[in-house]
N, C-alpha and C. Protein backbone atom coordinates (compact mmCIF):
# COMPACT_ATOMS: atom_id res chain seq x y z
N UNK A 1 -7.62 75.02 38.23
CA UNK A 1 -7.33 76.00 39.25
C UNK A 1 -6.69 77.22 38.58
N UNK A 2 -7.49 78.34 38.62
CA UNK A 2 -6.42 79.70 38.05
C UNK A 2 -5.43 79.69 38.85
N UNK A 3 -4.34 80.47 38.48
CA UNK A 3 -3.49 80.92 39.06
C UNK A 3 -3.40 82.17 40.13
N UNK A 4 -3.75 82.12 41.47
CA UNK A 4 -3.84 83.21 42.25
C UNK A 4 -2.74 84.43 42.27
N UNK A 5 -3.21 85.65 41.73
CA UNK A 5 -2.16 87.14 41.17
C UNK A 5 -1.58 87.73 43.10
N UNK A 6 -2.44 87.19 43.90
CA UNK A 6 -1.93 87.28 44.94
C UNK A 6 -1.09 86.28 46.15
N UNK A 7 -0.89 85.51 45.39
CA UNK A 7 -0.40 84.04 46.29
C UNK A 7 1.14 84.53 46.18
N UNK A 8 1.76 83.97 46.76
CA UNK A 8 3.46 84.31 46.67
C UNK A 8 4.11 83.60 45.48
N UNK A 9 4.83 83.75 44.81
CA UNK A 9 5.47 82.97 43.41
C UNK A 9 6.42 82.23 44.11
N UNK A 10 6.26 80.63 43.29
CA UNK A 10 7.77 79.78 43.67
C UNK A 10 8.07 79.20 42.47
N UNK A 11 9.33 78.55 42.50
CA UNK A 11 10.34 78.31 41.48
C UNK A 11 10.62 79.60 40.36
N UNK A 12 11.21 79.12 39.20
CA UNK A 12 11.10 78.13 38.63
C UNK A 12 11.37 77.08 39.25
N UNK A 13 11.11 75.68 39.47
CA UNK A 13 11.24 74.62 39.94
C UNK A 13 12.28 73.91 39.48
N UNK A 14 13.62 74.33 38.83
CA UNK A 14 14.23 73.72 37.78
C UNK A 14 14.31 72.45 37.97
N UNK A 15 13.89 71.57 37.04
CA UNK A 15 13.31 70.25 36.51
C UNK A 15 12.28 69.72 37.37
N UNK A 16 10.94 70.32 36.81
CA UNK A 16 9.91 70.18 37.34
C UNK A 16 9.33 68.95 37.47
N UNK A 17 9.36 68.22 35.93
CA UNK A 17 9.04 66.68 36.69
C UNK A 17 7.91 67.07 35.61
N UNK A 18 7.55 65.86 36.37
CA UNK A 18 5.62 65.65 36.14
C UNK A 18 5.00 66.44 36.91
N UNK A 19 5.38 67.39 37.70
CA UNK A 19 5.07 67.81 39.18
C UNK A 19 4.79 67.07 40.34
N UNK A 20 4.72 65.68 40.19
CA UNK A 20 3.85 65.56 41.58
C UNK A 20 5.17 64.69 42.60
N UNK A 21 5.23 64.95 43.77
CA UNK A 21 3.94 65.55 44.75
C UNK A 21 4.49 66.98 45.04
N UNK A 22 5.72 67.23 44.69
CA UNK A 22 6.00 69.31 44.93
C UNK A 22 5.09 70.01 44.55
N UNK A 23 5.38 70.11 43.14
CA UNK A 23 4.31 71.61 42.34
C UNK A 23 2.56 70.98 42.78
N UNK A 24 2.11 70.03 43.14
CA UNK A 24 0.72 69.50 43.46
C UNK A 24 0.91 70.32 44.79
N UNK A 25 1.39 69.59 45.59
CA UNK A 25 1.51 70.64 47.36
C UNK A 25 0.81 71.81 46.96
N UNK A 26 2.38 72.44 46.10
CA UNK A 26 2.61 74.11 46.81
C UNK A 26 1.03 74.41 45.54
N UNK A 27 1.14 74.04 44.69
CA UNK A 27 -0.70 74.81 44.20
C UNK A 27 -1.94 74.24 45.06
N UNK A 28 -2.21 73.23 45.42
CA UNK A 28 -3.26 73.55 46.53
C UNK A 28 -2.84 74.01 47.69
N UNK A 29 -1.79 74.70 48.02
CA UNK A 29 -1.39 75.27 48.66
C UNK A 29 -1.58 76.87 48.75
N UNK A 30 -2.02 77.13 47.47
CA UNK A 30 -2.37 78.01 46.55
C UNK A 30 -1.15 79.36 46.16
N UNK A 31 -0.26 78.62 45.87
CA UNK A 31 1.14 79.32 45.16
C UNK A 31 1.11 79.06 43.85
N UNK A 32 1.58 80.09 43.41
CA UNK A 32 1.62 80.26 41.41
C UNK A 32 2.96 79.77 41.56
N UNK A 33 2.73 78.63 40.55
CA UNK A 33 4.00 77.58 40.13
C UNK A 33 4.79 77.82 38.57
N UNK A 34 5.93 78.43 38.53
CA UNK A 34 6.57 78.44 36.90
C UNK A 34 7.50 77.11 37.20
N UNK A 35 7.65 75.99 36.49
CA UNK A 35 8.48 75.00 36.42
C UNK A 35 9.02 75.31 35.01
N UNK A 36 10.24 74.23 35.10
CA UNK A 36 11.68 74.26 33.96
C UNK A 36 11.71 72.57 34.04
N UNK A 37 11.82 72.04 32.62
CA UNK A 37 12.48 70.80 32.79
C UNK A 37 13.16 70.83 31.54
N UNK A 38 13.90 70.00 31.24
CA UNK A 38 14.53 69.65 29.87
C UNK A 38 13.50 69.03 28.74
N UNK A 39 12.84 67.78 29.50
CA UNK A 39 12.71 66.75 28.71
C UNK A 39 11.34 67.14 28.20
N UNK A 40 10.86 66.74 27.30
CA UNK A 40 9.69 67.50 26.39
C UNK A 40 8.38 66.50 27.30
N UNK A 41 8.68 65.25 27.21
CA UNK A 41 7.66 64.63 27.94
C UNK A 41 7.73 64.63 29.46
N UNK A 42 8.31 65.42 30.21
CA UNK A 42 7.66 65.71 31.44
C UNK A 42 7.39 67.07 31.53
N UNK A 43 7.68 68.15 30.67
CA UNK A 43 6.99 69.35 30.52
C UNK A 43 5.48 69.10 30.34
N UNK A 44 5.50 67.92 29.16
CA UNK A 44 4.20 67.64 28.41
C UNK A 44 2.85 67.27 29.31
N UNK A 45 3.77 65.93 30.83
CA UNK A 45 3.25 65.18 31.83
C UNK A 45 2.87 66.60 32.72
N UNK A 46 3.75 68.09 32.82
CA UNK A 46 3.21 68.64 33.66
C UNK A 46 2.02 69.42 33.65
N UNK A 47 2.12 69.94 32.13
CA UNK A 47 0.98 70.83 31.53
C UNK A 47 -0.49 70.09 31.41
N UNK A 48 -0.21 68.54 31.01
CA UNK A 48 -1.77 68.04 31.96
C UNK A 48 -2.45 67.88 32.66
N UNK A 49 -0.98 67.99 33.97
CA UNK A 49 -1.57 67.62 35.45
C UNK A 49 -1.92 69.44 35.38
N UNK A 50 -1.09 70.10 35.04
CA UNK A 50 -1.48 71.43 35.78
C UNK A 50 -1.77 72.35 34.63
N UNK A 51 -2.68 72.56 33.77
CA UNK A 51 -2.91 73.23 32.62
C UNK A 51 -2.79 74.66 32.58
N UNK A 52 -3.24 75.07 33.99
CA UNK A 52 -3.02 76.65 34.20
C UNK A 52 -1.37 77.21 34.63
N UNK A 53 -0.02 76.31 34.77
CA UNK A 53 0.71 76.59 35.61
C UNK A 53 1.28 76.82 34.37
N UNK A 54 2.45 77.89 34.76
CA UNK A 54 3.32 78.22 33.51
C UNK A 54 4.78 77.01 33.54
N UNK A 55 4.89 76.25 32.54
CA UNK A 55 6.38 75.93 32.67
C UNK A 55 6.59 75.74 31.17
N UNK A 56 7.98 75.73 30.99
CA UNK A 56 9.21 76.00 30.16
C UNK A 56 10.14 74.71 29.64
N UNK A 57 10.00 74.14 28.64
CA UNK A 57 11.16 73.63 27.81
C UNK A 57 12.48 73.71 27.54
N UNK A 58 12.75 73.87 28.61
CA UNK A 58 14.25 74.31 28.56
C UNK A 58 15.63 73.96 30.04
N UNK A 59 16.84 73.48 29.34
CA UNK A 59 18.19 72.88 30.19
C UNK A 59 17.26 74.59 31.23
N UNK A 60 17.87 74.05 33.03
CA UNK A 60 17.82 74.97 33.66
C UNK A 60 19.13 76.05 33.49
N UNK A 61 19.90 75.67 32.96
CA UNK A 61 21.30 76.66 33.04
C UNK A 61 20.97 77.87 31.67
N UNK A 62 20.34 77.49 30.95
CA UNK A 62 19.66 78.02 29.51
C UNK A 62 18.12 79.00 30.03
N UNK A 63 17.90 78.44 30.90
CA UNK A 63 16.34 79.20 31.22
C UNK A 63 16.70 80.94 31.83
N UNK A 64 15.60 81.68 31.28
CA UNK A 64 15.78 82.83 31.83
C UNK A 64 14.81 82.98 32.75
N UNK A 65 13.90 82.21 33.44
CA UNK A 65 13.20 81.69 34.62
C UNK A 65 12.08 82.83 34.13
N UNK A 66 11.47 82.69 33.33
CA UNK A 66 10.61 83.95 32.71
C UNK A 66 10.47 85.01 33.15
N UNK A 67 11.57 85.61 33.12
CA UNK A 67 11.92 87.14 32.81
C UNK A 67 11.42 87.50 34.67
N UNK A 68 10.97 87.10 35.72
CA UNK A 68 10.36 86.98 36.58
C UNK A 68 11.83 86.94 38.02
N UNK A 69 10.68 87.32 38.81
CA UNK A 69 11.87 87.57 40.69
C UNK A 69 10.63 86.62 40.89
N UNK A 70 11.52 85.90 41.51
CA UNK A 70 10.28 84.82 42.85
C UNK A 70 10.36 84.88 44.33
N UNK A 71 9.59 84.54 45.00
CA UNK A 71 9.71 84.18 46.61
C UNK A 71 10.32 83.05 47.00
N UNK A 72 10.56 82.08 46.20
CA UNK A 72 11.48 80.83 46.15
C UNK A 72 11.18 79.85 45.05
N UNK A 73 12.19 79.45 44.94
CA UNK A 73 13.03 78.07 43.98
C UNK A 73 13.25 77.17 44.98
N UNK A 74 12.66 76.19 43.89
CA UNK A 74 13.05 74.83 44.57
C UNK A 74 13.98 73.91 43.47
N UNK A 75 14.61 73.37 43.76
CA UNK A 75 15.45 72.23 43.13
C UNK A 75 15.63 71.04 43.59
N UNK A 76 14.64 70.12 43.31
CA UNK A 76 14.19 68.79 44.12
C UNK A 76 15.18 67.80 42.96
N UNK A 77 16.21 67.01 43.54
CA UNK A 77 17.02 66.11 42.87
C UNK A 77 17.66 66.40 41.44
N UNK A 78 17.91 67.64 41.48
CA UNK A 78 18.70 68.50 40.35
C UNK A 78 20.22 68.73 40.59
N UNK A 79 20.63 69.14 41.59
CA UNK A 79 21.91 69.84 41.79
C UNK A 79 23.05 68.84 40.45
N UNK A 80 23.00 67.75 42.16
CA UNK A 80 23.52 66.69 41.38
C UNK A 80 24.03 66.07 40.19
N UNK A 81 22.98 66.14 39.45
CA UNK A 81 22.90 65.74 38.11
C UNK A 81 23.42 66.37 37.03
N UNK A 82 23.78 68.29 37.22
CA UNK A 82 24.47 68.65 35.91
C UNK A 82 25.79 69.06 37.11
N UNK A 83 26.86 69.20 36.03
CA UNK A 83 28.15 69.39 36.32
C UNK A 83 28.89 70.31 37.25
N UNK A 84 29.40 70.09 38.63
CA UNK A 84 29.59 71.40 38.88
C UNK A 84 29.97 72.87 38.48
N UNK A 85 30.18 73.23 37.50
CA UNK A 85 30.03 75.00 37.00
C UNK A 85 28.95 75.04 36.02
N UNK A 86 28.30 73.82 36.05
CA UNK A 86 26.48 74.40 35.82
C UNK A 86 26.01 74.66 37.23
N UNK A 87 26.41 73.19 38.09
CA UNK A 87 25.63 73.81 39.28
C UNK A 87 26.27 75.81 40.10
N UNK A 88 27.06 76.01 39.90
CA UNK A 88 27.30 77.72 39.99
C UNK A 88 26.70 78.12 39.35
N UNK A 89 26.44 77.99 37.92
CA UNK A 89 25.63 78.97 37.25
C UNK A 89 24.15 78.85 37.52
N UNK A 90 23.82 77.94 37.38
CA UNK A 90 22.50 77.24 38.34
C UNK A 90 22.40 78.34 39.82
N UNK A 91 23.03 78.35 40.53
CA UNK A 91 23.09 79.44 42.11
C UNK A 91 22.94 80.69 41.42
N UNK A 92 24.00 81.22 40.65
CA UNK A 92 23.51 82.44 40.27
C UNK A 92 22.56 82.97 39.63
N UNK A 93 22.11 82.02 38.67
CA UNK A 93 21.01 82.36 38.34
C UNK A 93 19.39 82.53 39.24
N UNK A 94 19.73 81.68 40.11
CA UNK A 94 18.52 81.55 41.03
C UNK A 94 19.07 82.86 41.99
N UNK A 95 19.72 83.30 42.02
CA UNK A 95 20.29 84.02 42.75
C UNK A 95 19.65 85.65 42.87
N UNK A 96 20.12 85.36 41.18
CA UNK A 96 19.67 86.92 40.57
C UNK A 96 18.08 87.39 40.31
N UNK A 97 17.31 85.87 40.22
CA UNK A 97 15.92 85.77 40.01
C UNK A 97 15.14 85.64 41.23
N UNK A 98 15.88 85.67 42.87
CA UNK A 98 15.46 85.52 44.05
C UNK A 98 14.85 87.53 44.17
N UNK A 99 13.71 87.32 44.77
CA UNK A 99 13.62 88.87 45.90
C UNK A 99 14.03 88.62 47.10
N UNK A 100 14.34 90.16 47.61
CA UNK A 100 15.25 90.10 48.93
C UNK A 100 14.52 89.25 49.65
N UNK A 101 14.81 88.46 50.17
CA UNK A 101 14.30 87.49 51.63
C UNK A 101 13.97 86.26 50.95
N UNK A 102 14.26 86.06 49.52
CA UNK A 102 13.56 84.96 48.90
C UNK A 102 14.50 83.78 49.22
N UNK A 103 13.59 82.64 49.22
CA UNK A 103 14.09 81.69 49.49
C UNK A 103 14.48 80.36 48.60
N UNK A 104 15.41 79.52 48.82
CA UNK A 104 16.10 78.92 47.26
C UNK A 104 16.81 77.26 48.42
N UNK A 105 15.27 76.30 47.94
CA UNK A 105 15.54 75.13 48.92
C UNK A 105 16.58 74.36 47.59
N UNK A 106 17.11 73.31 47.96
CA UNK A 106 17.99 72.51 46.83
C UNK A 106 18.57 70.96 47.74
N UNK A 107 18.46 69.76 46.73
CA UNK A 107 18.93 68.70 47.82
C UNK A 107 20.00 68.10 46.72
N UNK A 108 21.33 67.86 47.95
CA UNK A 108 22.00 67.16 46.91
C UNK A 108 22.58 66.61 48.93
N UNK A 109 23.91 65.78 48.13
CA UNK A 109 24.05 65.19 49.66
C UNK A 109 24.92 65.59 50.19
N UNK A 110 25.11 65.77 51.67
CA UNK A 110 26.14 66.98 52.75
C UNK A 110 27.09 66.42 52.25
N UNK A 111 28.01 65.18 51.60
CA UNK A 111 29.41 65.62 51.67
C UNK A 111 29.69 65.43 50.15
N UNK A 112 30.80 65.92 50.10
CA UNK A 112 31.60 66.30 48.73
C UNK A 112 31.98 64.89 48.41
N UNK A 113 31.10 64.32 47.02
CA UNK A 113 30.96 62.99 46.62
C UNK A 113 30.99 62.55 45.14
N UNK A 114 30.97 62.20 44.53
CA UNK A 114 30.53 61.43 43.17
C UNK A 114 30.02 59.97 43.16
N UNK A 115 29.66 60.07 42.12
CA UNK A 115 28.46 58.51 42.44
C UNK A 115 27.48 58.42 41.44
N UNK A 116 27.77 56.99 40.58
CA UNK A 116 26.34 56.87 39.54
C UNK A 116 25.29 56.91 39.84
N UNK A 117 24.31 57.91 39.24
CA UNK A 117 22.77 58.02 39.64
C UNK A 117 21.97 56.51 39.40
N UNK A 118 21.69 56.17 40.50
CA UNK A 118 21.02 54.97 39.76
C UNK A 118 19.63 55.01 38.86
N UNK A 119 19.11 56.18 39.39
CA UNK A 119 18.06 56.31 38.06
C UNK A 119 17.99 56.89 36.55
N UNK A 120 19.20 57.44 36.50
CA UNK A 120 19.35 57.91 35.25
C UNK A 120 20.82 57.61 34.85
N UNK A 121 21.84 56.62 35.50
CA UNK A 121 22.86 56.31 35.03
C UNK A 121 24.10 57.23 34.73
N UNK A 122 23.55 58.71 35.24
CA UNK A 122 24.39 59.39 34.72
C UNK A 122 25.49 59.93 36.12
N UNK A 123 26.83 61.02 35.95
CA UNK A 123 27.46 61.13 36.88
C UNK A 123 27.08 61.82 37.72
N UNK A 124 26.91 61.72 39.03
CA UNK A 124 26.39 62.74 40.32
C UNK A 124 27.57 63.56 41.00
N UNK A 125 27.44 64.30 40.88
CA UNK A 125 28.31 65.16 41.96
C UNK A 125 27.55 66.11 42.54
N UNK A 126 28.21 65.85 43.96
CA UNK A 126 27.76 67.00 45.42
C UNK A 126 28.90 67.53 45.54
N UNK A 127 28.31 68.93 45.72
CA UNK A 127 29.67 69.61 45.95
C UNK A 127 30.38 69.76 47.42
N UNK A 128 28.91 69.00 48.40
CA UNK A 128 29.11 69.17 49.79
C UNK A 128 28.57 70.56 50.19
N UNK A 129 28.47 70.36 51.47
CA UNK A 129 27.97 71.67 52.34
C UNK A 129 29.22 72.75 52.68
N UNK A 130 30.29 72.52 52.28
CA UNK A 130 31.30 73.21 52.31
C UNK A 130 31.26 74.57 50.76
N UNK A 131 31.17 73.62 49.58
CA UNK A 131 31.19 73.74 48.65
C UNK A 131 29.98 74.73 47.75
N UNK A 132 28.85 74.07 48.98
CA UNK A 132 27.56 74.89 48.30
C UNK A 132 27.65 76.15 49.23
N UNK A 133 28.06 76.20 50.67
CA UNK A 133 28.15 77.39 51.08
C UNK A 133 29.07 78.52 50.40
N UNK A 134 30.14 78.00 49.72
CA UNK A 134 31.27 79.36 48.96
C UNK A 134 30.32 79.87 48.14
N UNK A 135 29.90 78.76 47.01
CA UNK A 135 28.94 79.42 46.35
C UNK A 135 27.96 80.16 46.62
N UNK A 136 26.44 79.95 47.65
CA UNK A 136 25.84 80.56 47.62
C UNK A 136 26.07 81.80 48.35
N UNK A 137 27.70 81.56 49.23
CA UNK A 137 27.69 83.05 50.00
C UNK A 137 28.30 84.46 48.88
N UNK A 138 28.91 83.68 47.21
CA UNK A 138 29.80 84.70 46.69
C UNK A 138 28.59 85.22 45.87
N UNK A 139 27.57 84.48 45.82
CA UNK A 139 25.89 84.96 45.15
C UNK A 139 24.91 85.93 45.73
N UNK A 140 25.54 85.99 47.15
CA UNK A 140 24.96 86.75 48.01
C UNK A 140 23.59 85.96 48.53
N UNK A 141 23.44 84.73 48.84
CA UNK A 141 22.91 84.14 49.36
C UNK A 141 23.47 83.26 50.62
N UNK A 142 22.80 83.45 52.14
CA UNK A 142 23.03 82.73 52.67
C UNK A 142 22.17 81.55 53.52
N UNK A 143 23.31 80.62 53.67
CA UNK A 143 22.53 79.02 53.98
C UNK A 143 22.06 79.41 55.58
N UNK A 144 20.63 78.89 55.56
CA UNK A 144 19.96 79.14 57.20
C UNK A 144 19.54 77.90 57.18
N UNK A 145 19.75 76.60 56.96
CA UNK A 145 19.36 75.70 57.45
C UNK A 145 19.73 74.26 56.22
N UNK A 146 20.04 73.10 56.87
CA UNK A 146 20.06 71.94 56.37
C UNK A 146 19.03 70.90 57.62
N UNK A 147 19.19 69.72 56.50
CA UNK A 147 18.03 68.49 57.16
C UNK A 147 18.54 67.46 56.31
N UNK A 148 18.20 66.43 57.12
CA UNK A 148 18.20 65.07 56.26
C UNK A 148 17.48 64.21 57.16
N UNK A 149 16.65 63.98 56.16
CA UNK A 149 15.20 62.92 56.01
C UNK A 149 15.62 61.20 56.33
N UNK A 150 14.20 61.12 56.30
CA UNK A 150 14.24 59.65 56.63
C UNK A 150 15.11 58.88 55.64
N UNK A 151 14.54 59.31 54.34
CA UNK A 151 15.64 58.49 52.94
C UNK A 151 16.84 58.63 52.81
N UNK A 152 17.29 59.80 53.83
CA UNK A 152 18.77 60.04 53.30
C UNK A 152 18.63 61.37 52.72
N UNK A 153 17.75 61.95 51.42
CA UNK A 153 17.94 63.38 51.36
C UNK A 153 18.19 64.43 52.14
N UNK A 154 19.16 65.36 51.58
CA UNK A 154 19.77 66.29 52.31
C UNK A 154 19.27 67.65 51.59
N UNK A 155 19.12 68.38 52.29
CA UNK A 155 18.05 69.47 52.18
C UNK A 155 18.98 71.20 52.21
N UNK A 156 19.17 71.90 51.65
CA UNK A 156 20.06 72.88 52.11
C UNK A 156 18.91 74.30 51.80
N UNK A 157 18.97 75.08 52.49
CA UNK A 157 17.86 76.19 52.36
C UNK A 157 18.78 77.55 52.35
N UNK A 158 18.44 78.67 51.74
CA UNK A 158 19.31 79.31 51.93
C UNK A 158 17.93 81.20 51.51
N UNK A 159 18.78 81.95 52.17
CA UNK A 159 17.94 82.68 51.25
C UNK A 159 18.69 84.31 51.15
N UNK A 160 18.31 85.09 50.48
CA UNK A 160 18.71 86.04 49.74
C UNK A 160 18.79 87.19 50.74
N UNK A 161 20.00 87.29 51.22
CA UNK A 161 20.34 88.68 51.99
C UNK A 161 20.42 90.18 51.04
């Protein structure tokens, strides 16, 4: 699938994964996808599934989201996982790489928590819906909506005033 020069841009996806089932959606969806992951073998897993999509080798707090403004970022089971004043720098950066009205979805869980990840063993922290609102309001982003799903994910949407 080329990449459509007229479709709306989303992410970087910071930690894209293998892509599937997000970055699969939103490209037959027909949105130009830039993803970010750390790990070399799910960059590697994404560039097969999606050969035409641009993504990046690189910590999301380190990424310069290729030099690029998007229509939205997504952060599917990221927040969490790096430390809170990555996750700030993480907001601002998506922040600064949002266009006006752009939108910047992210799931971590509504209350202010810690807790071993059970899939990667490592420490989780939510900063809570209290916590993510200071931030994204001193970024100049504001929150228009939360959800939580059947599994329990908590969903926070916010977008760029």
């Amino acid at each position: 699938m080329e990449p459509n020069p007229g479709a709306p841009l989303l992410s970087p996806r910071p930690r894209c994964g293998h892509g599937v089932p997000v970055s699969q959606t939103l490209i037959e969806q027909g949105f130009t996808i830039y993803g970010v992951d750390a790990s070399r073998k799910l960059v590697a897993a994404f560039r097969h599934r999606f050969p035409d999509a641009s993504v990046e080798c690189s910590a999301v707090e380190d990424s310069e989201f290729f030099g690029r403004t998007f229509d939205g970022v997504i952060a599917w089971g990221l927040m969490f996982l790096i430390p809170p004043e990555i996750q700030s720098v993480v907001i601002r950066k998506v922040a600064s790489a949002l266009n006006l009205g752009g939108k910047f979805l992210f799931t971590s869980p509504k209350e202010s928590v810690k807790w071993r990840d059970a899939r990667t063993d490592r420490e989780s922290i939510s900063l809570g819906t209290e916590g993510y609102q200071r931030i994204l309001r001193a970024e100049g982003l504001v929150l228009i909506g939360e959800q939580c799903d059947e599994g329990d994910n908590y969903y926070y949407l916010s977008s760029k005033v």
